[in-house]
N, C-alpha and C. Protein backbone atom coordinates (compact mmCIF):
# COMPACT_ATOMS: atom_id res chain seq x y z
N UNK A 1 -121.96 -36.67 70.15
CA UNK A 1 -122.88 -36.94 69.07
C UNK A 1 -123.90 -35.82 69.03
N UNK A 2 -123.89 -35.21 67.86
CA UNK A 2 -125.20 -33.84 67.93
C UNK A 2 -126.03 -34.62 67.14
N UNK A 3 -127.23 -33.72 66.76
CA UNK A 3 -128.56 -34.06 66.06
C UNK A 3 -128.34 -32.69 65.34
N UNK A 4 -128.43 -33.20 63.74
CA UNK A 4 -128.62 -32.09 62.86
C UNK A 4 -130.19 -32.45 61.95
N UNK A 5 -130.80 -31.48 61.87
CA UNK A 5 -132.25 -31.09 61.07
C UNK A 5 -132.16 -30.53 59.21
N UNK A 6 -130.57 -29.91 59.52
CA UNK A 6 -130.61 -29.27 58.11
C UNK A 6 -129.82 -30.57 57.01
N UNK A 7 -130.53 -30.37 55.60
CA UNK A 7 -130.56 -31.48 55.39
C UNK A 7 -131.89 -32.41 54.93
N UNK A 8 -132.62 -32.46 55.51
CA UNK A 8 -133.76 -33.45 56.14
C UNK A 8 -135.18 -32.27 55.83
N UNK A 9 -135.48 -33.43 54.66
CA UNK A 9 -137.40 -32.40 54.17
C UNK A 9 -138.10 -33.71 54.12
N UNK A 10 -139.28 -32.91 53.77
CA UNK A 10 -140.55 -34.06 53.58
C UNK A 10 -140.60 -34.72 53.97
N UNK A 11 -140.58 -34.97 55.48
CA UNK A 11 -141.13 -35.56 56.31
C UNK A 11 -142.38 -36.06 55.89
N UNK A 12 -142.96 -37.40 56.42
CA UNK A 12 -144.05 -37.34 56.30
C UNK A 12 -144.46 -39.04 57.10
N UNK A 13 -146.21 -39.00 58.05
CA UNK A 13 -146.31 -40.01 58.92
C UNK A 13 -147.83 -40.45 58.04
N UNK A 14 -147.63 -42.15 58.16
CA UNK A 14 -148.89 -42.32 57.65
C UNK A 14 -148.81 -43.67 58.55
N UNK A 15 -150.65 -43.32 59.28
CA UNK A 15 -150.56 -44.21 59.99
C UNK A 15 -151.28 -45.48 59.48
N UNK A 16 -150.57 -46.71 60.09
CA UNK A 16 -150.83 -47.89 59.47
C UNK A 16 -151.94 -48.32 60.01
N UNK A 17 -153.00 -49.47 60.17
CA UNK A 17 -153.96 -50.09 60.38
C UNK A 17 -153.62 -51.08 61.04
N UNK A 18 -154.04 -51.84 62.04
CA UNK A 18 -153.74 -52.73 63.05
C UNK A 18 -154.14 -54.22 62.31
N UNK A 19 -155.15 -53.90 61.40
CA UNK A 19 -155.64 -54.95 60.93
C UNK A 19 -156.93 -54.86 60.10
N UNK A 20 -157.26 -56.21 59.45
CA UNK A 20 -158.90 -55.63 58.76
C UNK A 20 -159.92 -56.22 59.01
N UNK A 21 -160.95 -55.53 59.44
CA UNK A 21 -162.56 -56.01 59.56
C UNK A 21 -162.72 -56.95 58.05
N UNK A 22 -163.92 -58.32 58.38
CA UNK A 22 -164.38 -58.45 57.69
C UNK A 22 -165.30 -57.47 57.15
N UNK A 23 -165.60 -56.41 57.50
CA UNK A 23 -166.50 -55.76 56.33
C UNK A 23 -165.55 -54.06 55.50
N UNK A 24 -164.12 -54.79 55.88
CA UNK A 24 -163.05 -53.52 55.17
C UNK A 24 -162.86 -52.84 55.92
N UNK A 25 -163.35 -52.65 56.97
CA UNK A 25 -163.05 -51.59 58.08
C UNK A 25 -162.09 -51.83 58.63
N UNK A 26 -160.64 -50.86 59.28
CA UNK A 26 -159.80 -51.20 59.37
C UNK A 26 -159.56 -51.05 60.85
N UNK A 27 -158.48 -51.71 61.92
CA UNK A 27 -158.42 -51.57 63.35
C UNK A 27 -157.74 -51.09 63.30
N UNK A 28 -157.83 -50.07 64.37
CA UNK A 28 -156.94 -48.59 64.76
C UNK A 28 -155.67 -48.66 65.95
N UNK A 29 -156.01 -50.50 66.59
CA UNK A 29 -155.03 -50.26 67.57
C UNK A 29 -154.51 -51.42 67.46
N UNK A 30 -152.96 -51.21 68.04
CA UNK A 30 -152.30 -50.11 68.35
C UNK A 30 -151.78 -49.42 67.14
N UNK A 31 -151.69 -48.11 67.48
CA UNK A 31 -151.21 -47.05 66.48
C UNK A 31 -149.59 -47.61 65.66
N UNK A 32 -149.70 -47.66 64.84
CA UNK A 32 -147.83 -47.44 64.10
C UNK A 32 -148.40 -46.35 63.32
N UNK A 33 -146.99 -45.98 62.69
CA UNK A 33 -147.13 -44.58 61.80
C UNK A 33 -146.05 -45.22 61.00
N UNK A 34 -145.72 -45.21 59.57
CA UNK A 34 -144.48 -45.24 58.88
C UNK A 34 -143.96 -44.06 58.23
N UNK A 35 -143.28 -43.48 59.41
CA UNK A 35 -142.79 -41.94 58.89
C UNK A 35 -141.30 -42.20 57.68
N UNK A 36 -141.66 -41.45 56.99
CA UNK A 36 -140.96 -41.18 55.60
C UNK A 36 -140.01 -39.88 55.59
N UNK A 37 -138.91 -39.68 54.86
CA UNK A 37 -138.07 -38.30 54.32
C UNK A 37 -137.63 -38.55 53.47
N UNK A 38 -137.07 -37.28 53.12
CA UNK A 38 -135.35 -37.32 52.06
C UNK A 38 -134.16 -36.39 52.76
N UNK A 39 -133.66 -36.59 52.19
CA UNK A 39 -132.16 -36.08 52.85
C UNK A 39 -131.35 -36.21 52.03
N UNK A 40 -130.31 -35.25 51.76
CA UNK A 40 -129.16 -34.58 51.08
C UNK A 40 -127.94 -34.85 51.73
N UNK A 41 -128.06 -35.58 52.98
CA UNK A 41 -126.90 -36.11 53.71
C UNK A 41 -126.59 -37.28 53.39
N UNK A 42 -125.19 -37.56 53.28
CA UNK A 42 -124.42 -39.07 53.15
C UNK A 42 -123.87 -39.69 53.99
N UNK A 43 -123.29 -40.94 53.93
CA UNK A 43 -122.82 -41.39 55.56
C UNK A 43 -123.53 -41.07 56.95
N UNK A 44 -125.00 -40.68 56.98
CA UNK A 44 -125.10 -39.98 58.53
C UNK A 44 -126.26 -41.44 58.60
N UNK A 45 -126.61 -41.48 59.91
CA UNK A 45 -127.92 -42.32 60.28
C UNK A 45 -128.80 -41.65 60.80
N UNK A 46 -129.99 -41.90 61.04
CA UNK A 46 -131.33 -41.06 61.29
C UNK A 46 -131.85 -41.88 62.64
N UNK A 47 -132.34 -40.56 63.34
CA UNK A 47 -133.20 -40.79 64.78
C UNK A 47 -134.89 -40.26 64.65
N UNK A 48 -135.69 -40.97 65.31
CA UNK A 48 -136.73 -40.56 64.68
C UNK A 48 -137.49 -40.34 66.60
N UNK A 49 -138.48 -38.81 66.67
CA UNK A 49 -138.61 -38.80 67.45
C UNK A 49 -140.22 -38.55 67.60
N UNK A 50 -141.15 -38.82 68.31
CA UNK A 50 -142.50 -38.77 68.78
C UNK A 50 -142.49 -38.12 69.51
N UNK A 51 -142.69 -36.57 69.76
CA UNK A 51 -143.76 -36.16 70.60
C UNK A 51 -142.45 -35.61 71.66
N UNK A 52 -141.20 -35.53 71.31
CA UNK A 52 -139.92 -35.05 72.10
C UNK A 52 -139.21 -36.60 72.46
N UNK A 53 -139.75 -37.74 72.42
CA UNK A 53 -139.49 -38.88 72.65
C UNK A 53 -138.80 -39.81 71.77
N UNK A 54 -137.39 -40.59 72.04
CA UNK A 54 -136.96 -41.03 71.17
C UNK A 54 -138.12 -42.55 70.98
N UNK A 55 -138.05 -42.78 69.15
CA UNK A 55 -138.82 -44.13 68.93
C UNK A 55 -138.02 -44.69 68.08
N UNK A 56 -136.76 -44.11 67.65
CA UNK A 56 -136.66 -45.22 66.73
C UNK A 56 -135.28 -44.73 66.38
N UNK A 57 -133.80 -45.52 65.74
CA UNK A 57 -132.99 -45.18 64.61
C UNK A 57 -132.64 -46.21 63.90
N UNK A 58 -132.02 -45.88 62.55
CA UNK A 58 -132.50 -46.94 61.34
C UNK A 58 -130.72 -47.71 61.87
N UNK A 59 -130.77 -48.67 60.93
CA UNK A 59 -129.67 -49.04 60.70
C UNK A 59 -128.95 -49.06 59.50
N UNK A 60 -129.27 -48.06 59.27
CA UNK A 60 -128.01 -47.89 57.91
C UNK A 60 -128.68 -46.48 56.97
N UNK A 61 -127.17 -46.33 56.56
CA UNK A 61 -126.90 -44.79 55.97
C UNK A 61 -127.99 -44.32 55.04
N UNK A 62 -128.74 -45.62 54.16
CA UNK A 62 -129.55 -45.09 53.19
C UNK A 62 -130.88 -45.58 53.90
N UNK A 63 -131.60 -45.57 54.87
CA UNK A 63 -132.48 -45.96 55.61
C UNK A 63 -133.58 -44.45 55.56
N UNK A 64 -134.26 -45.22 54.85
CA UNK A 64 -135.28 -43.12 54.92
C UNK A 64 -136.73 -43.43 55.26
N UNK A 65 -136.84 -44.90 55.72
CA UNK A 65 -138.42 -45.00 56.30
C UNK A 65 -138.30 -45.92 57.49
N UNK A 66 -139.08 -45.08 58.86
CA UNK A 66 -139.16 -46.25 59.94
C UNK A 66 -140.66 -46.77 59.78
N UNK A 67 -141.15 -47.59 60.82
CA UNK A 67 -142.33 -47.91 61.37
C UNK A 67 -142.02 -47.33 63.07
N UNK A 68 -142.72 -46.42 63.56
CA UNK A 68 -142.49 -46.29 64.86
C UNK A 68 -143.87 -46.47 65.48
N UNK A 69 -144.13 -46.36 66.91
CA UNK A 69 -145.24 -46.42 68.06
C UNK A 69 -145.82 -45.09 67.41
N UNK A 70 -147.27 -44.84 67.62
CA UNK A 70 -147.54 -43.01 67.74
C UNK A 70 -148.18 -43.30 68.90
N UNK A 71 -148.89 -42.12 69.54
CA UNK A 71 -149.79 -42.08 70.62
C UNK A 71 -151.03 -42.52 70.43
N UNK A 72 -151.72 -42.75 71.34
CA UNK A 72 -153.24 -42.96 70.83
C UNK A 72 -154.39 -41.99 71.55
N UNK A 73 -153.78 -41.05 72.14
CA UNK A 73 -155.03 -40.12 72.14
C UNK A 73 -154.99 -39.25 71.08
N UNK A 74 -155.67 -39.14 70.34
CA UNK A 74 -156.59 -38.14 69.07
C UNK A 74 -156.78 -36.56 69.57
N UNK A 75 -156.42 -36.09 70.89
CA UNK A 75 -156.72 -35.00 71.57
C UNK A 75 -155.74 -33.85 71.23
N UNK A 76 -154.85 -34.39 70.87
CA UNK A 76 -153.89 -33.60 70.44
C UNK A 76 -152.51 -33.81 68.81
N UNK A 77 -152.42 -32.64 68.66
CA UNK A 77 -151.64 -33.41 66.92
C UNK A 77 -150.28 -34.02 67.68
N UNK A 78 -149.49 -34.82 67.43
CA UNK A 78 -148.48 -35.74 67.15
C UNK A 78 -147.29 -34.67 66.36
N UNK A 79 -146.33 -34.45 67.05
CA UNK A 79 -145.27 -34.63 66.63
C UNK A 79 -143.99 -35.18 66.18
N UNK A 80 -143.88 -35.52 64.56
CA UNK A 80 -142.49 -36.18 64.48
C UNK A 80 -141.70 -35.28 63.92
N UNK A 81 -140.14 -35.80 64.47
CA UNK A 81 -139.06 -35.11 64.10
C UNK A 81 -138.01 -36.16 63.75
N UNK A 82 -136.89 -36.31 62.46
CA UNK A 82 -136.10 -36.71 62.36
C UNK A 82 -134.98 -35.86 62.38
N UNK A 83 -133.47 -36.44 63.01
CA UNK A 83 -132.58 -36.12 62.83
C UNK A 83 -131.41 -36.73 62.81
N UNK A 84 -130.59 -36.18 61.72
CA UNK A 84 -129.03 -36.69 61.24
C UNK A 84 -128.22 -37.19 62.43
N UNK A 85 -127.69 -37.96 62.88
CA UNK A 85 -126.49 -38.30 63.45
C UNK A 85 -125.42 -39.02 62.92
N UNK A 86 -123.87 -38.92 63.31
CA UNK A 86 -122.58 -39.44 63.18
C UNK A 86 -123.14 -41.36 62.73
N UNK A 87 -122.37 -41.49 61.93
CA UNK A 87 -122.43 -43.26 61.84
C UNK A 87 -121.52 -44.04 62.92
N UNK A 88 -120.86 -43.07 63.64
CA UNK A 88 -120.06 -43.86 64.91
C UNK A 88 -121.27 -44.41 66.16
């Protein structure tokens, strides 16, 4: 099973809110992110990775948004990466 990148744009992580203050303010923990793409690939499934770390793969071919874990130190930027794999 390889991991292919080409293919796969616009990425993109937006992190969700834990919950809401009564005065609108929103809770920060724990972190999710609902990272987003597109892709030009058919039949493949997607792996989604944090920081070199696997968090997540979808279940099914047209699957183009997870909810994954992010980190919670702020000290450093967050890396996500998706990539193509075999539907076997």
């Amino acid at each position: 099973m390889g991991l292919a990148s080409s293919g796969i744009s616009i990425v993109r992580a937006f992190e969700l809110p834990g919950g809401i203050w009564a005065d609108g303010g929103c809770v920060g923990a724990p972190r999710t992110a609902l990272v987003t793409w597109r892709s030009s690939l058919s039949e493949k499934f997607y792996q989604v990775y944090v920081n070199g770390r696997f968090a997540g793969a979808t279940c099914d071919g047209e699957q183009r948004q997870m909810v994954v874990q992010a980190p919670t130190s702020l000290d450093t930027a967050v890396r996500i990466e998706v990539f193509a794999v075999e539907a076997e």
